[in-house]
C-alpha atoms as a PDB file:
ATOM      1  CA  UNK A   1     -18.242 -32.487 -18.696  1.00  0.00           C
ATOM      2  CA  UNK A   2     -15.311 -34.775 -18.051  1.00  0.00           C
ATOM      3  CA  UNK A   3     -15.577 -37.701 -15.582  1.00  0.00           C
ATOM      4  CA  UNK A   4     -12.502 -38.182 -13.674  1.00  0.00           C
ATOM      5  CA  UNK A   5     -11.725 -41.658 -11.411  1.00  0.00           C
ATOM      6  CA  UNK A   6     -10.246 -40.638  -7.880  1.00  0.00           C
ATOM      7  CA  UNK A   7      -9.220 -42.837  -5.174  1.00  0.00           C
ATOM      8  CA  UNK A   8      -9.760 -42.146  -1.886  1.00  0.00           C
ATOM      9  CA  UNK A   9      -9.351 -43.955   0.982  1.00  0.00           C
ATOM     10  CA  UNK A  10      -7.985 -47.008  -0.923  1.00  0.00           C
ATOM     11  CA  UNK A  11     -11.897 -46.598  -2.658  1.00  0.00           C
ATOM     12  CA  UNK A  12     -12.436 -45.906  -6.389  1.00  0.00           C
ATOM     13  CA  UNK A  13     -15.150 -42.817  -7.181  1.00  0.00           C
ATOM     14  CA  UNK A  14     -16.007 -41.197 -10.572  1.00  0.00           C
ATOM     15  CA  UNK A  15     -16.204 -37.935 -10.217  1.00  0.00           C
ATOM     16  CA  UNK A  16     -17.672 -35.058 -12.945  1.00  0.00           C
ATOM     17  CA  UNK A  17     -15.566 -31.557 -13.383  1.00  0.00           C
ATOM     18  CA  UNK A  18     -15.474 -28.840 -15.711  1.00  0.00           C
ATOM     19  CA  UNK A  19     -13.601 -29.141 -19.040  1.00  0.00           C
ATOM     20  CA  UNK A  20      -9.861 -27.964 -18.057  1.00  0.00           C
ATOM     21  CA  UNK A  21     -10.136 -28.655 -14.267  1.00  0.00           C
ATOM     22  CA  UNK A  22      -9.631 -32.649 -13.880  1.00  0.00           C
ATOM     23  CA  UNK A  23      -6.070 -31.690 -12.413  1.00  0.00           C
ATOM     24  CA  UNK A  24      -7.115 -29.139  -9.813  1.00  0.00           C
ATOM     25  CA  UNK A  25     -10.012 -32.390  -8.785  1.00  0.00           C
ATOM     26  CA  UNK A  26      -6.710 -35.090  -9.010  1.00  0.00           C
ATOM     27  CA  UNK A  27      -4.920 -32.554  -6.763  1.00  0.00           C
ATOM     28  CA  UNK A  28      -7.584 -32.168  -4.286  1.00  0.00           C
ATOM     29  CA  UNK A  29      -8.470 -35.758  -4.058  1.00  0.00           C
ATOM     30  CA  UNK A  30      -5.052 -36.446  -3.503  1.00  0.00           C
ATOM     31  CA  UNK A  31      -4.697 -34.703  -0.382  1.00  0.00           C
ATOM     32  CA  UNK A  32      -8.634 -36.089   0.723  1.00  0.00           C
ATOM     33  CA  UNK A  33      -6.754 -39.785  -0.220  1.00  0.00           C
ATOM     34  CA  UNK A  34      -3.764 -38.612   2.511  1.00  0.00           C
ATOM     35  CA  UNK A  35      -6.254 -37.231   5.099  1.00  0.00           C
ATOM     36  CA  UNK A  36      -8.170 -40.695   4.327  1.00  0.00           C
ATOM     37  CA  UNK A  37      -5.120 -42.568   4.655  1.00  0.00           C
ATOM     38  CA  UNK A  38      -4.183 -41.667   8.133  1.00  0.00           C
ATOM     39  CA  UNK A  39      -7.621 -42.284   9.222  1.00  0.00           C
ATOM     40  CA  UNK A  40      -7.213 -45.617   8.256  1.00  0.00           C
ATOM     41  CA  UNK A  41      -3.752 -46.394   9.453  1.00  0.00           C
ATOM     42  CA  UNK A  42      -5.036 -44.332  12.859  1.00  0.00           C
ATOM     43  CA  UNK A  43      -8.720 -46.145  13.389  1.00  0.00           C
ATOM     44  CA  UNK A  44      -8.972 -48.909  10.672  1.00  0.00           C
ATOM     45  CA  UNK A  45     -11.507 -49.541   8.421  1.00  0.00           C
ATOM     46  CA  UNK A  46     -14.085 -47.355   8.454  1.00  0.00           C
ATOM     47  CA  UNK A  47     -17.541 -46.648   6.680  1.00  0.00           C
ATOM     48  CA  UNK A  48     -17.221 -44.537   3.545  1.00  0.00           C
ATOM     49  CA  UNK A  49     -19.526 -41.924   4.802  1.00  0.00           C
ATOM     50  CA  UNK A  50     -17.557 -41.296   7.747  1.00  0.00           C
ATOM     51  CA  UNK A  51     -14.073 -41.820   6.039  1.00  0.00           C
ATOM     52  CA  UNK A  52     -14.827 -39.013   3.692  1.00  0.00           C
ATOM     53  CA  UNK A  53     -16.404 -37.370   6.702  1.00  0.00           C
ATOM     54  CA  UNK A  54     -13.684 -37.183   8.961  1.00  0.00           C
ATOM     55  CA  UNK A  55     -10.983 -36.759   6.003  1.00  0.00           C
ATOM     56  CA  UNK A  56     -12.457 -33.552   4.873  1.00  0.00           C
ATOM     57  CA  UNK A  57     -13.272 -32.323   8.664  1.00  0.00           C
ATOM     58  CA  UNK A  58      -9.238 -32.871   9.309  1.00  0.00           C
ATOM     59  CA  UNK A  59      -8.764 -31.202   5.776  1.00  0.00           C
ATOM     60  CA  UNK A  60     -10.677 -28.104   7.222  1.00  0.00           C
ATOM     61  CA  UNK A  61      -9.079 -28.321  10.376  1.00  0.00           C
ATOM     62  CA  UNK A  62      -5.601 -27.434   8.539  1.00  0.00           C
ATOM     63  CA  UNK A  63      -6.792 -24.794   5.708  1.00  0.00           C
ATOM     64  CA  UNK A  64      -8.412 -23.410   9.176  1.00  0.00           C
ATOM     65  CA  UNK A  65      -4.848 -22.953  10.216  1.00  0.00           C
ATOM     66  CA  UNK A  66      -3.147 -21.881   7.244  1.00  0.00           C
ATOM     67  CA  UNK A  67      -5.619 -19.159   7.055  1.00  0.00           C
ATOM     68  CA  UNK A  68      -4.854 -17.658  10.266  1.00  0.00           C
ATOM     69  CA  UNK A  69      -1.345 -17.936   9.442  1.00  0.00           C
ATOM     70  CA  UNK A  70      -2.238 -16.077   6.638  1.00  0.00           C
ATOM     71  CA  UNK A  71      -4.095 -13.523   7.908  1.00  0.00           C
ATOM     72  CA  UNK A  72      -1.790 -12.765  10.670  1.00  0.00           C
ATOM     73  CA  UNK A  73       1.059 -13.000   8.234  1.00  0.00           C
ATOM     74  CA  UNK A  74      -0.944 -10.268   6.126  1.00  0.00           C
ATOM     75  CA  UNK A  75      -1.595  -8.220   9.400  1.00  0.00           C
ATOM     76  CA  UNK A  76       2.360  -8.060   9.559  1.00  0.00           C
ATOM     77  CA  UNK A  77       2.801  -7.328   6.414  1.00  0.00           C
ATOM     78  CA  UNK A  78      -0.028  -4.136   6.676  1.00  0.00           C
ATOM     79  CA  UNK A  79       1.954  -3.072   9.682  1.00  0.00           C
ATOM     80  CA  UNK A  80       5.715  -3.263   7.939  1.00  0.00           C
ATOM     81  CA  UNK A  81       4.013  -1.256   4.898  1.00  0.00           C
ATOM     82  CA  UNK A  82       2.379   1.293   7.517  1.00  0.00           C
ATOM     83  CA  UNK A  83       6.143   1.517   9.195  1.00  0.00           C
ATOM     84  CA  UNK A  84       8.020   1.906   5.907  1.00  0.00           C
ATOM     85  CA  UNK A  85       5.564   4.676   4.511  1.00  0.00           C
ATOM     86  CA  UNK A  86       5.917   6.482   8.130  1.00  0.00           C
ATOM     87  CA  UNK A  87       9.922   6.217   7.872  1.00  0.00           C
ATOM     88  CA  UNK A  88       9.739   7.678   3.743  1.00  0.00           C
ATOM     89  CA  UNK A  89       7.548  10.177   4.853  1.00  0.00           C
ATOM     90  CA  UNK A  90      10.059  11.789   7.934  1.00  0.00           C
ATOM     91  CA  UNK A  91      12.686  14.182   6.133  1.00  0.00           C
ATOM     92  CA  UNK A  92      16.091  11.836   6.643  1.00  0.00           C
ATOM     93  CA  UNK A  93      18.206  12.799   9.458  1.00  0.00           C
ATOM     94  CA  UNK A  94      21.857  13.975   8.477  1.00  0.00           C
ATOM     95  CA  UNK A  95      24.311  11.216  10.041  1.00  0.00           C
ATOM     96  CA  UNK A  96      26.838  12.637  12.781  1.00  0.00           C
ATOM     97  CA  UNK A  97      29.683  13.225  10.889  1.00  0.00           C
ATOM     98  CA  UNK A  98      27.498  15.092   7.965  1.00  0.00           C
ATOM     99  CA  UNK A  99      26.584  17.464  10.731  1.00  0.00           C
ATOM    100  CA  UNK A 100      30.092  17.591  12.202  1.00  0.00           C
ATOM    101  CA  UNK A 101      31.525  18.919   8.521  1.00  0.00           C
ATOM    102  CA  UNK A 102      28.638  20.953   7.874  1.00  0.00           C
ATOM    103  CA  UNK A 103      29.501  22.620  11.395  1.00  0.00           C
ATOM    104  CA  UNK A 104      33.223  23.511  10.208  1.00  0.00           C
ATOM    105  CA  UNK A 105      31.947  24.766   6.254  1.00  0.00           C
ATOM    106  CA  UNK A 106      29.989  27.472   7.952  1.00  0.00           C
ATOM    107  CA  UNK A 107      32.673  28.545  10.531  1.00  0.00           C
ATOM    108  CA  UNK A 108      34.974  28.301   7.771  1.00  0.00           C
ATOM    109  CA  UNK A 109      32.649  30.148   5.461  1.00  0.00           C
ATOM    110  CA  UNK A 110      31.770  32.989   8.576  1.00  0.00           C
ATOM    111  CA  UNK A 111      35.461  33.230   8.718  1.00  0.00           C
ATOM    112  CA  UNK A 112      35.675  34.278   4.870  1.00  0.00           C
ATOM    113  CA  UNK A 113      32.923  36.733   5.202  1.00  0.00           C
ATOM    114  CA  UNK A 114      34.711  38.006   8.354  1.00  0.00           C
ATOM    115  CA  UNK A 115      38.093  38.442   6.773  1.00  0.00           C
ATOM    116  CA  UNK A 116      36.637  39.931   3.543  1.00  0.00           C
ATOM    117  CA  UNK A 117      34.126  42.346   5.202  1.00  0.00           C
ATOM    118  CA  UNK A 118      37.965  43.542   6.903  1.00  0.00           C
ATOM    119  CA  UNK A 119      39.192  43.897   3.493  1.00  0.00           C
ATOM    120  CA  UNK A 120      36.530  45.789   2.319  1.00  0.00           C
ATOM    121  CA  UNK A 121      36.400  48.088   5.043  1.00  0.00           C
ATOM    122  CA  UNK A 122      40.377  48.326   4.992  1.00  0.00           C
ATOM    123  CA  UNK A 123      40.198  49.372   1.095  1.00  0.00           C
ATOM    124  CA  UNK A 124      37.555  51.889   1.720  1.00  0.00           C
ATOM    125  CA  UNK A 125      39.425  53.862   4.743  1.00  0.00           C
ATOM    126  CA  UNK A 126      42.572  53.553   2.259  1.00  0.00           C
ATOM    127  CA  UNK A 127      40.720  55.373  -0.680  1.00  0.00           C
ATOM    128  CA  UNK A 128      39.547  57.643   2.072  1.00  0.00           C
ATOM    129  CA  UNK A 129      43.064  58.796   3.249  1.00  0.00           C
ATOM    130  CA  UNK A 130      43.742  59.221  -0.132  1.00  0.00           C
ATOM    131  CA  UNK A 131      40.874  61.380  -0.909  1.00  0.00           C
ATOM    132  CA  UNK A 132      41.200  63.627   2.157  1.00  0.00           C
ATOM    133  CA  UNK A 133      45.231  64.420   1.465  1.00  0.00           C
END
């Protein structure tokens, strides 16, 4: 097990990790040795104890916060993914004009059926006069 040497608090600790994780320990003392650092600028000298005391109650105090944000940030996120799959799962309206042209190809296409059901009808009572003479 690797021993690592952290300073916190302008104070000098040797500190054990696992094999592969003296960065993630250098990372997290660094942001103790900020907390620490305030404290000191804020109060003055204090007793290690309570230095590393206070340092990692203010450090809590934040990752408090960030996980709310996070969770409420997630709770958005749940309810944008709820939305979206409600939305995909309507059929999609046509848009105005869509209906609009739609409208006028099946008056057009009535129209046809109109004209050719008068043709038809014409060419029968034509082969009918025909027949009877």
């Amino acid at each position: 097990m690797p021993n690592v040497e952290i300073e916190i608090g302008e104070r000098v600790f040797e500190v054990a990790c696992q094999e592969g994780e003296e960065q993630y320990l250098r990372t997290a003392a660094q942001m103790l040795d900020a907390e620490a650092a305030r404290l000191v600028q804020q109060i003055g000298r204090l007793p290690e104890a309570r230095m590393l005391l206070m340092a990692g109650l203010m450090l809590a105090d934040r990752t408090a916060g960030v996980e709310d944000q996070l969770r409420e940030a997630q709770e958005r996120i749940a309810a944008q993914e709820a939305r979206i799959a409600e939305l995909e799962a309507r059929p999609a309206a046509a848009p105005p004009q869509a209906t609009a042209a739609l409208s006028a190809l099946a008056e057009r296409a009535e129209g046809l059926a109109a004209e050719a059901e008068a043709r038809t009808a014409d060419a029968a009572t034509a082969r009918g006069d025909r027949s009877a003479g």
